[in-house]
Protein backbone atom coordinates (compact mmCIF):
# COMPACT_ATOMS: atom_id res chain seq x y z
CA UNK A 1 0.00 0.00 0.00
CA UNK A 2 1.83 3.24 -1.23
CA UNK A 3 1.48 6.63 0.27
CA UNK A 4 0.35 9.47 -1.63
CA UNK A 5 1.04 13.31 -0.84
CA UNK A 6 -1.16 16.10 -2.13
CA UNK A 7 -0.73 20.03 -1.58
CA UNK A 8 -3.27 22.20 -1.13
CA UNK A 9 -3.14 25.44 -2.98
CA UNK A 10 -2.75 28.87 -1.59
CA UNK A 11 -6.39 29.85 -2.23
CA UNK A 12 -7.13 26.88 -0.36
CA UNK A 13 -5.10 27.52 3.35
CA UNK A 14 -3.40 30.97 4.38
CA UNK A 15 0.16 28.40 4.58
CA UNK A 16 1.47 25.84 2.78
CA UNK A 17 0.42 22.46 3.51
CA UNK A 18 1.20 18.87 3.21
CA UNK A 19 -1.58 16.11 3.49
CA UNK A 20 -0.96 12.37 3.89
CA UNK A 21 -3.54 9.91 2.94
CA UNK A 22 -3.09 6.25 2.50
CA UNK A 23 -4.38 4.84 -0.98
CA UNK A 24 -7.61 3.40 0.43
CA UNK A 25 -9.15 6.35 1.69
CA UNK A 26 -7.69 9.46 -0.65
CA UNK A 27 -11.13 10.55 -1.95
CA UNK A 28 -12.67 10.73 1.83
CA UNK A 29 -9.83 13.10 3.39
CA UNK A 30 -9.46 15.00 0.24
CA UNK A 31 -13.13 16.12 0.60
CA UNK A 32 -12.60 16.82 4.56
CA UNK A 33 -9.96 19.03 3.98
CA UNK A 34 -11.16 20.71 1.10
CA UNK A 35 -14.70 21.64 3.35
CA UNK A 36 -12.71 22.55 6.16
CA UNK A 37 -10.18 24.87 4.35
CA UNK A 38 -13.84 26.26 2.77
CA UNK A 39 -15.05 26.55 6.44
CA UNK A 40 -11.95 28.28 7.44
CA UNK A 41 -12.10 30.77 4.68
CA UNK A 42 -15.75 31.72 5.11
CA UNK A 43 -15.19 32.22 9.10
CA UNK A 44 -12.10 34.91 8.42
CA UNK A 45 -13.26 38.31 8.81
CA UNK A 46 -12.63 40.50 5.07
CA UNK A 47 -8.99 41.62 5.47
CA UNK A 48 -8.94 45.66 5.76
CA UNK A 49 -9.67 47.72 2.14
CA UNK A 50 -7.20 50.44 1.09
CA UNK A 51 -8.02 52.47 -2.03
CA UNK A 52 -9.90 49.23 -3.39
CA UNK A 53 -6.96 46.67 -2.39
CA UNK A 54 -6.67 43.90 0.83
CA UNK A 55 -4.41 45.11 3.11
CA UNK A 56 -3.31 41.85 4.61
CA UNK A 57 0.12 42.18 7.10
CA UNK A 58 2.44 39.66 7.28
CA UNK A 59 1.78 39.43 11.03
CA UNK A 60 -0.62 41.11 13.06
CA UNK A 61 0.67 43.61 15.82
CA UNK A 62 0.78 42.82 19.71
CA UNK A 63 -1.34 45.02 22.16
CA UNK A 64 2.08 46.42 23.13
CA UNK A 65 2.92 47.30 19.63
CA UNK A 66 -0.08 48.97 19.31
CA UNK A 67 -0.20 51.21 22.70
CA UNK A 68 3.21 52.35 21.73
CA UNK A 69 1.63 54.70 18.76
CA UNK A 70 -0.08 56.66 22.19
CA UNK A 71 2.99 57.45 23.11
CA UNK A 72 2.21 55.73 26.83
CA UNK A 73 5.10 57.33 29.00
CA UNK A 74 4.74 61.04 26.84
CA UNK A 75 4.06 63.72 29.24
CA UNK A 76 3.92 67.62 27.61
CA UNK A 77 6.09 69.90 29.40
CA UNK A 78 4.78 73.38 30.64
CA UNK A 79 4.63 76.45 27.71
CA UNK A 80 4.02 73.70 25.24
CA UNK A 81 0.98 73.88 23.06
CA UNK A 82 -1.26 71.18 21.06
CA UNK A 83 -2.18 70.98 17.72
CA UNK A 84 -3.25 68.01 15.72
CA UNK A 85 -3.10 66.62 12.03
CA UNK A 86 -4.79 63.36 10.50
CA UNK A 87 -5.20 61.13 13.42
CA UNK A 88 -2.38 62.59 15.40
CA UNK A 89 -1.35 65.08 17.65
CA UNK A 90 2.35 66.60 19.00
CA UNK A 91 3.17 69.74 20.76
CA UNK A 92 5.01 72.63 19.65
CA UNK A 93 6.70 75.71 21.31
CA UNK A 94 5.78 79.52 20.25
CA UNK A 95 3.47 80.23 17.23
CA UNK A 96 2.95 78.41 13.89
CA UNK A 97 1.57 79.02 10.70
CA UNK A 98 -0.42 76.49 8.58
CA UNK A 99 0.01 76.97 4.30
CA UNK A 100 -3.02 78.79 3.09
CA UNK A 101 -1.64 81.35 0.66
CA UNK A 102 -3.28 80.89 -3.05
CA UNK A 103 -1.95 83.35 -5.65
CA UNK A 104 -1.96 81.24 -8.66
CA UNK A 105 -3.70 82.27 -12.18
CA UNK A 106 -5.08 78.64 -12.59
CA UNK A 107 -7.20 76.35 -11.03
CA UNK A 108 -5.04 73.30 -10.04
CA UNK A 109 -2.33 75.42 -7.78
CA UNK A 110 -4.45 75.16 -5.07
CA UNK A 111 -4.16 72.01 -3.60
CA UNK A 112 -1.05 72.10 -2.73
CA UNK A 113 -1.11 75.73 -0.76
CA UNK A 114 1.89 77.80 -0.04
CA UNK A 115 2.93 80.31 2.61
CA UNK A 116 3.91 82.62 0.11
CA UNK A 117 4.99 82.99 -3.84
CA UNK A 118 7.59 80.78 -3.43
CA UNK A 119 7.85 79.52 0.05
CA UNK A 120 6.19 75.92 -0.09
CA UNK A 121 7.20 72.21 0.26
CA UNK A 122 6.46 69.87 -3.11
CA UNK A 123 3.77 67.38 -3.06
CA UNK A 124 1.67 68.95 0.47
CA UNK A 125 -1.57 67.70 -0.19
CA UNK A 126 -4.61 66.50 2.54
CA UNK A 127 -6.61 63.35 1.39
CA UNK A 128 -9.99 62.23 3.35
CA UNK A 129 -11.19 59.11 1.83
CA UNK A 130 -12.07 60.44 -1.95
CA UNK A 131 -12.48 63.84 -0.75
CA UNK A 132 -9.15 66.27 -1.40
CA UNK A 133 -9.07 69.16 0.56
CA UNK A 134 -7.62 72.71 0.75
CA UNK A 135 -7.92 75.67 3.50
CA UNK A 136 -7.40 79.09 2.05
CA UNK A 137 -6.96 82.27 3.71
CA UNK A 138 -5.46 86.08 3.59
CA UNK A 139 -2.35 86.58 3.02
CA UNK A 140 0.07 88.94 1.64
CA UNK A 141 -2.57 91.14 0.50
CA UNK A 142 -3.92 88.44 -1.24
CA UNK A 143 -7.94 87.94 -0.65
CA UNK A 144 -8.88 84.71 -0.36
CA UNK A 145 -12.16 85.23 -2.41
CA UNK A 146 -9.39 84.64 -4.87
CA UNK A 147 -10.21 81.44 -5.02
CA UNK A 148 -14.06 81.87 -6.35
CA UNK A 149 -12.48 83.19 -9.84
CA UNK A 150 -11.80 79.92 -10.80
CA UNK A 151 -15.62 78.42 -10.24
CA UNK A 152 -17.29 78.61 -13.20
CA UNK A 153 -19.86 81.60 -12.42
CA UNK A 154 -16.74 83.36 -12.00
CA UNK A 155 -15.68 82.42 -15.45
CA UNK A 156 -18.86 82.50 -17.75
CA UNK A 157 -18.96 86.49 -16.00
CA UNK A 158 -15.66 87.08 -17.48
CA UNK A 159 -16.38 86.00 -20.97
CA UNK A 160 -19.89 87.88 -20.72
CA UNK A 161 -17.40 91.01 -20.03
CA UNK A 162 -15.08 90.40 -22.80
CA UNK A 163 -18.14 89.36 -25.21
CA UNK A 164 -19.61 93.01 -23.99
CA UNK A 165 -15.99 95.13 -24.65
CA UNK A 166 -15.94 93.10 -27.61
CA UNK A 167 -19.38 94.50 -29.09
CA UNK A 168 -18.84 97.93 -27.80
CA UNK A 169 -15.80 98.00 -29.84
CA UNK A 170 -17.70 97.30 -32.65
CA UNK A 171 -20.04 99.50 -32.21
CA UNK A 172 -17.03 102.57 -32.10
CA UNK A 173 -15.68 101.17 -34.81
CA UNK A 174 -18.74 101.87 -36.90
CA UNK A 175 -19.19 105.19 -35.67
CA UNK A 176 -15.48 106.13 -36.96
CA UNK A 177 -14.91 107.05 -40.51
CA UNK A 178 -13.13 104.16 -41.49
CA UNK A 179 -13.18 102.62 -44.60
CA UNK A 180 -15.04 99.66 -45.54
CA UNK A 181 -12.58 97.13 -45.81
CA UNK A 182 -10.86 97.87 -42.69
CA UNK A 183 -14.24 97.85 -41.15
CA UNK A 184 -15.42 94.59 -42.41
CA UNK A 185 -12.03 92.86 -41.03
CA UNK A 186 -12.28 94.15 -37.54
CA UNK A 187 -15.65 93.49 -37.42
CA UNK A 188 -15.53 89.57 -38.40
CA UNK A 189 -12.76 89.06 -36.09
CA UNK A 190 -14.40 90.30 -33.15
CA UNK A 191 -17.28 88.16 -33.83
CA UNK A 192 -15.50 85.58 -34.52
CA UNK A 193 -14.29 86.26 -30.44
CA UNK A 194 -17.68 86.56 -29.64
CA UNK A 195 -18.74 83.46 -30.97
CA UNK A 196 -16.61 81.41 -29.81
CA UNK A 197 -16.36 82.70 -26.21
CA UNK A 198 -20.28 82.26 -26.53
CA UNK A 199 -19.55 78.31 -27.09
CA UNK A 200 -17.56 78.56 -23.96
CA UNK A 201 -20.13 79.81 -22.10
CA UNK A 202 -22.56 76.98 -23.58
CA UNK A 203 -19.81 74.31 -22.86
CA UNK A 204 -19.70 74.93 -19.35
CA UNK A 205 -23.24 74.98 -18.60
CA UNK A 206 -23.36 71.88 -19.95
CA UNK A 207 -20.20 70.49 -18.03
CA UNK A 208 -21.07 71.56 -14.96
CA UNK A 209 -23.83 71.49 -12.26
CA UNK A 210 -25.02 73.62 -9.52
CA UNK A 211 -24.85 71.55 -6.54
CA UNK A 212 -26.39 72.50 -3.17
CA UNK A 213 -23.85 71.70 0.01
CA UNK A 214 -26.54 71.97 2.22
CA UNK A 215 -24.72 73.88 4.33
CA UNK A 216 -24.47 78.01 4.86
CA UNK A 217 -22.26 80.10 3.39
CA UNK A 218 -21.44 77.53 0.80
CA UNK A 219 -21.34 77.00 -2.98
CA UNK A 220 -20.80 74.01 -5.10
CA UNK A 221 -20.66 72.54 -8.23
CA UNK A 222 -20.90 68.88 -10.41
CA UNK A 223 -19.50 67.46 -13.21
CA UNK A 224 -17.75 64.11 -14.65
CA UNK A 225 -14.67 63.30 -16.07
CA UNK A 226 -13.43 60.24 -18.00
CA UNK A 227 -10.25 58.23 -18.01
CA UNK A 228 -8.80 55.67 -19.62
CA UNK A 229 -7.90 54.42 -22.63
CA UNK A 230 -9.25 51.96 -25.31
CA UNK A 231 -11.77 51.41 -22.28
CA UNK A 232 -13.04 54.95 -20.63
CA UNK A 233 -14.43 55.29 -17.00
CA UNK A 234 -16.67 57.71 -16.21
CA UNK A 235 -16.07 59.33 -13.08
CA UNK A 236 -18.84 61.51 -10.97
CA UNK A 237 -17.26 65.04 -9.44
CA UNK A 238 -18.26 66.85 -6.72
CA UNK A 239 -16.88 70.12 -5.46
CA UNK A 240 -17.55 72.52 -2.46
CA UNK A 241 -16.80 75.63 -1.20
CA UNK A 242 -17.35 76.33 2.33
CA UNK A 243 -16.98 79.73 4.07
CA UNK A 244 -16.13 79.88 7.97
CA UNK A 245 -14.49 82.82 9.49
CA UNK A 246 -11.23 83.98 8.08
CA UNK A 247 -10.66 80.65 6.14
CA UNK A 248 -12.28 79.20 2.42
CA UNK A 249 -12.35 75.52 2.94
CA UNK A 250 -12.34 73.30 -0.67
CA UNK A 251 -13.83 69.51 -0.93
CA UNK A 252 -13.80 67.98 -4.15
CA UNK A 253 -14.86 64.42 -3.87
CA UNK A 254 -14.51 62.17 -6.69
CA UNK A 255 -15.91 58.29 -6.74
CA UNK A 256 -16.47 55.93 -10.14
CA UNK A 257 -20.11 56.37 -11.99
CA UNK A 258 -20.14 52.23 -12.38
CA UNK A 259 -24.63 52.45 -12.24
CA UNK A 260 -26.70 55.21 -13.05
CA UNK A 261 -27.69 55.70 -9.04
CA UNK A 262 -24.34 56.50 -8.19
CA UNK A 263 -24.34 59.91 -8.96
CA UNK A 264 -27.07 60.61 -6.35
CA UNK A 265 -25.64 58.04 -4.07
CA UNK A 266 -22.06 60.22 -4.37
CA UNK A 267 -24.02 63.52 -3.93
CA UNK A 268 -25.83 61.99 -0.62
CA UNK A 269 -22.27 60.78 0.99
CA UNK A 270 -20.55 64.11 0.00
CA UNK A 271 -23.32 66.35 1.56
CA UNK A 272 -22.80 64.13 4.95
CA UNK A 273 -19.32 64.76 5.06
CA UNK A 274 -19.63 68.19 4.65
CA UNK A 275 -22.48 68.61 7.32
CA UNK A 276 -19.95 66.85 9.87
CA UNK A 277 -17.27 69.21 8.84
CA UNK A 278 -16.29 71.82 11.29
CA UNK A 279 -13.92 74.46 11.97
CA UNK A 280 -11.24 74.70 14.30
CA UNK A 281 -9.11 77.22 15.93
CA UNK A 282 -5.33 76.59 16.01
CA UNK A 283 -4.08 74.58 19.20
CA UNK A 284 -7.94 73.03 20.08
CA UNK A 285 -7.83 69.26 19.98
CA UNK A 286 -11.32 67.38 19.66
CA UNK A 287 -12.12 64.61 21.71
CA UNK A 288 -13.95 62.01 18.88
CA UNK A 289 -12.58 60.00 16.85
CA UNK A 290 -11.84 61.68 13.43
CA UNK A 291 -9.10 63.71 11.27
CA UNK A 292 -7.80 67.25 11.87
CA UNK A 293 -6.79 69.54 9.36
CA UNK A 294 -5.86 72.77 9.47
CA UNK A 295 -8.32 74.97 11.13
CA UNK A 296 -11.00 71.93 10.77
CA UNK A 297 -11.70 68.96 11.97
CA UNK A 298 -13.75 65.76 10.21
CA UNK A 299 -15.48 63.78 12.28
CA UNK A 300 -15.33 59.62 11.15
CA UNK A 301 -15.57 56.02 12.58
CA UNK A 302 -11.54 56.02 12.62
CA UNK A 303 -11.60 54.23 9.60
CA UNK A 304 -11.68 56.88 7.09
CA UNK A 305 -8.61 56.29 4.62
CA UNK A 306 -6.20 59.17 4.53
CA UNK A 307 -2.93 60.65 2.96
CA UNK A 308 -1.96 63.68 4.57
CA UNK A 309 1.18 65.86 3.68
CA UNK A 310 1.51 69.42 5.68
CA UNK A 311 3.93 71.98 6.19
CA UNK A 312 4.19 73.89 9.50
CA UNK A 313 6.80 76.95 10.18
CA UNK A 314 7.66 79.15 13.20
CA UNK A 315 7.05 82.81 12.49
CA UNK A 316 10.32 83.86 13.30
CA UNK A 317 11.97 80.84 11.29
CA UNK A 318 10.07 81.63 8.05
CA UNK A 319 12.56 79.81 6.00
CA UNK A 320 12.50 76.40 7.46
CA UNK A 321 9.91 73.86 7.46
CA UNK A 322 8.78 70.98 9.30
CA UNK A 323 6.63 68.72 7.02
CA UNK A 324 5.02 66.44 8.37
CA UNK A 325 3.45 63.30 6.40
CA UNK A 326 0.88 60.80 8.01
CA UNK A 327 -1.58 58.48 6.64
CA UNK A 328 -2.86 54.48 6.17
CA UNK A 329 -0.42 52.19 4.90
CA UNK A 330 -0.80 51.72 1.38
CA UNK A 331 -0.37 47.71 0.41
CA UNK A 332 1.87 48.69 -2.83
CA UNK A 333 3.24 51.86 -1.29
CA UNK A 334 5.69 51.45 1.37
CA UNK A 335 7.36 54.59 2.67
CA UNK A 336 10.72 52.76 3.41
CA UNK A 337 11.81 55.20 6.04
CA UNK A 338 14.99 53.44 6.43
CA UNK A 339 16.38 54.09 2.99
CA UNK A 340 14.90 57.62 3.27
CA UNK A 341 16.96 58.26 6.55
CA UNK A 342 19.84 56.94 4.72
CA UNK A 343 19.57 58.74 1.81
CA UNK A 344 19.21 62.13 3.68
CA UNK A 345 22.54 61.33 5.45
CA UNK A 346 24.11 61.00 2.44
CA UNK A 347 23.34 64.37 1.17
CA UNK A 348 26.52 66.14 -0.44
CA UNK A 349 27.12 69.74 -1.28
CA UNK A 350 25.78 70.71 -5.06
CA UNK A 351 28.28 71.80 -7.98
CA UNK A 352 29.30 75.51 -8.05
CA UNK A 353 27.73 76.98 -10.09
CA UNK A 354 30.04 80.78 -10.54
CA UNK A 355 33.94 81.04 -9.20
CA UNK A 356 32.37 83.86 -6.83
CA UNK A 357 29.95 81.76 -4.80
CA UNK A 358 30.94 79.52 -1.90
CA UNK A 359 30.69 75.90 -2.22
CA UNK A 360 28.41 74.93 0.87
CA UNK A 361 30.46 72.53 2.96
CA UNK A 362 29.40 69.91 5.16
CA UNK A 363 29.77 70.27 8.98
CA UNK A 364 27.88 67.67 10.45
CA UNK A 365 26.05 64.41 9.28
CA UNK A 366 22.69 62.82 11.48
CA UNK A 367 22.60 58.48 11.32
CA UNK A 368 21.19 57.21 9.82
CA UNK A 369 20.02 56.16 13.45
CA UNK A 370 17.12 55.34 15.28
CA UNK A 371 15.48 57.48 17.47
CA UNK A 372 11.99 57.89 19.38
CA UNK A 373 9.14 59.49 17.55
CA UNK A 374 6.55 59.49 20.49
CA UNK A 375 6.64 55.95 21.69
CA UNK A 376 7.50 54.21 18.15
CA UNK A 377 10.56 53.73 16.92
CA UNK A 378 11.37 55.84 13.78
CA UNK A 379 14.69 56.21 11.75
CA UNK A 380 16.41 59.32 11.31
CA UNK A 381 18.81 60.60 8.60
CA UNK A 382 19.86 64.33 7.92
CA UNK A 383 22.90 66.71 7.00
CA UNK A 384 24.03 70.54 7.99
CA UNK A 385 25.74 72.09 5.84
CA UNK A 386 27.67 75.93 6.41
CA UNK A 387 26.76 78.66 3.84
CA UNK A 388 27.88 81.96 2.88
CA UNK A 389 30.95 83.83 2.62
CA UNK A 390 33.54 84.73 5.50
CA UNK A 391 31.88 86.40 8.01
CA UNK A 392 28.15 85.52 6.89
CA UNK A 393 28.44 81.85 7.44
CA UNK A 394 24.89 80.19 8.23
CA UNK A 395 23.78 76.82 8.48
CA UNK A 396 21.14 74.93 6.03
CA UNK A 397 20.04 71.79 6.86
CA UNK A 398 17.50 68.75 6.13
CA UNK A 399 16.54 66.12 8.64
CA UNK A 400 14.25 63.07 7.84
CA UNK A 401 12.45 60.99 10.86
CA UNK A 402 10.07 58.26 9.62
CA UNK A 403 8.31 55.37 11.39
CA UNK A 404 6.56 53.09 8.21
CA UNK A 405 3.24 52.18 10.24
CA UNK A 406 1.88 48.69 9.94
CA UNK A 407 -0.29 47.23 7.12
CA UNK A 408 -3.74 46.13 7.71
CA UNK A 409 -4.32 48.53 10.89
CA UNK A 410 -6.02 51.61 11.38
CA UNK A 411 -4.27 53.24 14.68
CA UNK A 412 -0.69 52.20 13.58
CA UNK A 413 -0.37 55.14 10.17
CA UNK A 414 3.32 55.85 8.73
CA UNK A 415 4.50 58.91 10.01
CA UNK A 416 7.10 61.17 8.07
CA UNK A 417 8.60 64.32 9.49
CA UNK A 418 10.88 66.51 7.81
CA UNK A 419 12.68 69.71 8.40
CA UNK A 420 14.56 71.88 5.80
CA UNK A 421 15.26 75.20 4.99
CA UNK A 422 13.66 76.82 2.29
CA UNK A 423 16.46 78.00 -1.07
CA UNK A 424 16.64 81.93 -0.23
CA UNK A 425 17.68 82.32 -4.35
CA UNK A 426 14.56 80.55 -5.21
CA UNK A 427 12.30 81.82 -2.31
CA UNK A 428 13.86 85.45 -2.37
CA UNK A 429 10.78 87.04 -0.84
CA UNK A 430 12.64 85.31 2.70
CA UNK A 431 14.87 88.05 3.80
CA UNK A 432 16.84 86.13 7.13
CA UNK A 433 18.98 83.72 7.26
CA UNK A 434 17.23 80.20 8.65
CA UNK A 435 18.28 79.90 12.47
CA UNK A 436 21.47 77.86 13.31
CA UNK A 437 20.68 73.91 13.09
CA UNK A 438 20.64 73.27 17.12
CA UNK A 439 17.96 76.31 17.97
CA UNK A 440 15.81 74.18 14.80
CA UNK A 441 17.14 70.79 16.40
CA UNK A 442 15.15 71.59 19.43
CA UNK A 443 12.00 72.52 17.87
CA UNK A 444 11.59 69.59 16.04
CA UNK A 445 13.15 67.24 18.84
CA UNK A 446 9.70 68.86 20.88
CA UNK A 447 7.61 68.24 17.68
CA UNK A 448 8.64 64.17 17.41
CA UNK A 449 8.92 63.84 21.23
CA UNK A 450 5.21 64.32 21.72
CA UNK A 451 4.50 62.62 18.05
CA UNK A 452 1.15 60.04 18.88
CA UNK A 453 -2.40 58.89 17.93
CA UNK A 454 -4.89 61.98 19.43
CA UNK A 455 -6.93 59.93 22.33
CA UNK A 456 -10.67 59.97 21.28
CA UNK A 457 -13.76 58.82 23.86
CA UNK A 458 -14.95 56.53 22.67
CA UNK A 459 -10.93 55.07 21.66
CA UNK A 460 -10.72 52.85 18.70
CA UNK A 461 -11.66 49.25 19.52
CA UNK A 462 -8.15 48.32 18.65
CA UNK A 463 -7.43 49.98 21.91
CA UNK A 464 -10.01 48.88 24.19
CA UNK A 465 -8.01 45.50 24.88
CA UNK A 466 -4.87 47.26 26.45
CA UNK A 467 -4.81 47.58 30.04
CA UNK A 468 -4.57 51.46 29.68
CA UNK A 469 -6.20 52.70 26.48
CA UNK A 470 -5.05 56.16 25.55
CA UNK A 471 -8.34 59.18 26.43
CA UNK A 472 -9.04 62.23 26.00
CA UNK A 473 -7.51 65.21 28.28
CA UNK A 474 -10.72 66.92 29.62
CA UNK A 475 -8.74 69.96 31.79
């Protein structure tokens, strides 16, 4: 009697496995395990859903592992103050500034605010679910009912105007004693203007829709888009403006149109949101579970995906900034903090460019190393370099901190932090030099030190099984 071995296929069992069954009785235990490896897989709870792809870890995170994102042992020092991002809050000593400077001629600078002309860090951007956001306010002289001339009122008014010029310079045109030819050319090339900003105007009435936020002080719009290539998608757009106080806050929520009720279902979910929304004064810290962003706060189950990139600068620092990057784990886009640390240690000088201008020169390299961000453990890469001629030497610097999160949780998000001074030939509106690298040092050694997951009542149920679940400070 021989022996026969079968193996059971990955979609079968979560591990490889071996089965023995003697010759006599192969087709018996071949239907047992096949049932029970069914039985298994119906029993497992869906693995976690990130931008429409399972999120399964390799391993699944001990309650200790988890706590140590609340930053257990953290305790804020006096003349510190609060503020919060995503689903996570740190302290920070004197005044800061959020980016909501808009000063562009065009409609997709926006997302990606500034703090001034030229004073920004690449790729800033705030992510809720399929909702992108942006907060807009004053600055610089610059209004920010700026932003409403790129709606499309805004932009069928201006084409009315030019369509108006356009036929009272015909009009003075006839009245002038010009002769006919002349006449008849300026004439059909200002109607020609005419007519086709007029099939503007008709184009975007059909593109987009007036859309009711439901909300005061708000105006919206809808439209669709589609993508692709030999096979298009159509997608359903919604956008929002609300505004609250001294800030404009933009949603724009975009979801696929895959039945013809998800337009209104997209219009009902988008209108939620945007009820829930609230604003929020620098340094207050709700108490439920949801995201902050600047000068707002979301309110969610904790479940919410997000991808979060933010600057933050000191007043009297304005040319460094500390940009901090937090959001859930991607399954296909790992954030390798490791080879980022490494890679910011190993930073060199650039070329000179002109015999007259002093090579920077490196004075001191950071790691890479690990270090404590909160209660996790993060790596941390950087370089300071000296600038400047003899006798106007000043330091520029960038330092990287990053802790990757965990896959297939929502309290364990990577966290990125990075601080840099701003180019002063680029950015030439900054007038000081950036502070020397140890005065900056300390401000972001405060800003990682107190780096955790904002306690919420209720706390996330991933939570409520540690002997000490992070809440809410009610003083």
């Amino acid at each position: 009697m021989g022996v026969l071995i079968v193996r059971a296929p990955r979609a079968w069992l979560r591990k490889e496995h071996f089965f023995l069954f003697w010759s006599n009785s192969v087709a018996v235990s071949l239907v047992i395990a096949l049932t029970s490896a069914c039985d298994a897989k119906s029993n497992q709870t869906p693995p976690m859903q990130v931008d429409g792809e399972d999120a399964v870890p390799s391993r699944i995170p001990d309650a200790k592992r988890v706590l140590e994102v609340t930053a257990p042992n953290y305790r804020p020092v006096a003349g510190l103050e609060s503020e919060c991002l995503g689903r996570l809050v740190f302290e920070v000593k004197n005044k800061i500034e959020w980016p909501v400077y808009y000063n562009v001629p065009h409609g997709s600078g926006f997302w990606g605010r500034s703090f001034s002309n030229n004073v920004r860090s690449s790729g800033d951007t705030l992510r809720f679910g399929n909702t992108y956001i942006a907060v807009i306010g004053s600055v610089s002289g610059s209004s920010k009912e700026k932003i409403f001339d790129i709606t499309p009122p805004a932009r069928e008014a201006n084409l009315r105007e030019l369509i108006e010029r356009s036929r009272r310079y015909i009009d003075e045109q006839r009245r002038e004693n010009k002769d006919a030819e002349s006449l008849r050319r300026e004439v059909k090339q200002r109607e020609e203007f005419i007519q086709m900003w007029q099939k503007s105007i008709e184009e975007m009435r059909e593109k987009f829709e007036p859309f009711d936020p439901g909300v005061p002080a708000s105006y919206g719009y809808w439209t669709s888009t589609l993508e692709g290539g030999i096979y298009m998608t159509k997608y359903s757009n919604y956008r929002a403006y609300l505004t609250r106080g001294d800030y404009i806050y933009i949603f724009e929520s975009t979801v696929k149109m895959d039945t013809p009720a998800a337009k209104e279902a997209h219009r009902r979910d988008f209108s939620a949101m945007l009820k829930s929304f609230r604003p929020r004064a620098l340094h207050e810290i709700p108490t439920e579970p949801g995201v902050c962003i600047p000068y707002g706060f979301i309110p969610d189950d904790g479940r919410t995906v997000v991808e979060f990139k933010q600057s933050l600068r000191f007043p009297d620092a304005p040319g460094v900034l500390y940009t901090i990057e937090t959001g859930t784990v991607h399954p296909r886009r790992s954030k390798a903090p490791l080879l980022h640390a490494l890679a910011h240690a190993s930073i060199n000088p650039p070329p000179q460019m002109r015999e007259d201008e002093a090579r920077p020169v490196v004075i001191k390299r950071i790691g890479p190393q690990s270090v404590k961000m909160g209660g996790l453990s993060a790596s941390q890469g950087g370089v300071v370099l000296q600038a400047g001629l003899e006798g106007q030497k000043y330091d520029i610097y960038n330092v990287f901190t990053g802790y990757g999160g965990w896959l297939g949780t929502y309290v364990l998000p990577y966290i990125l932090v990075e601080m840099h001074t701003v180019n002063r030939a680029v950015a030439t509106e900054i007038t000081q030099h950036p502070p020397p690298f140890e005065q900056s040092k300390q401000r972001l050694d405060t800003l990682l030190g107190g780096m955790r997951w904002r306690p919420t009542s209720p706390p996330m149920a991933e939570f409520s099984s540690a002997s000490d679940p992070p809440r809410p400070n009610r003083d």
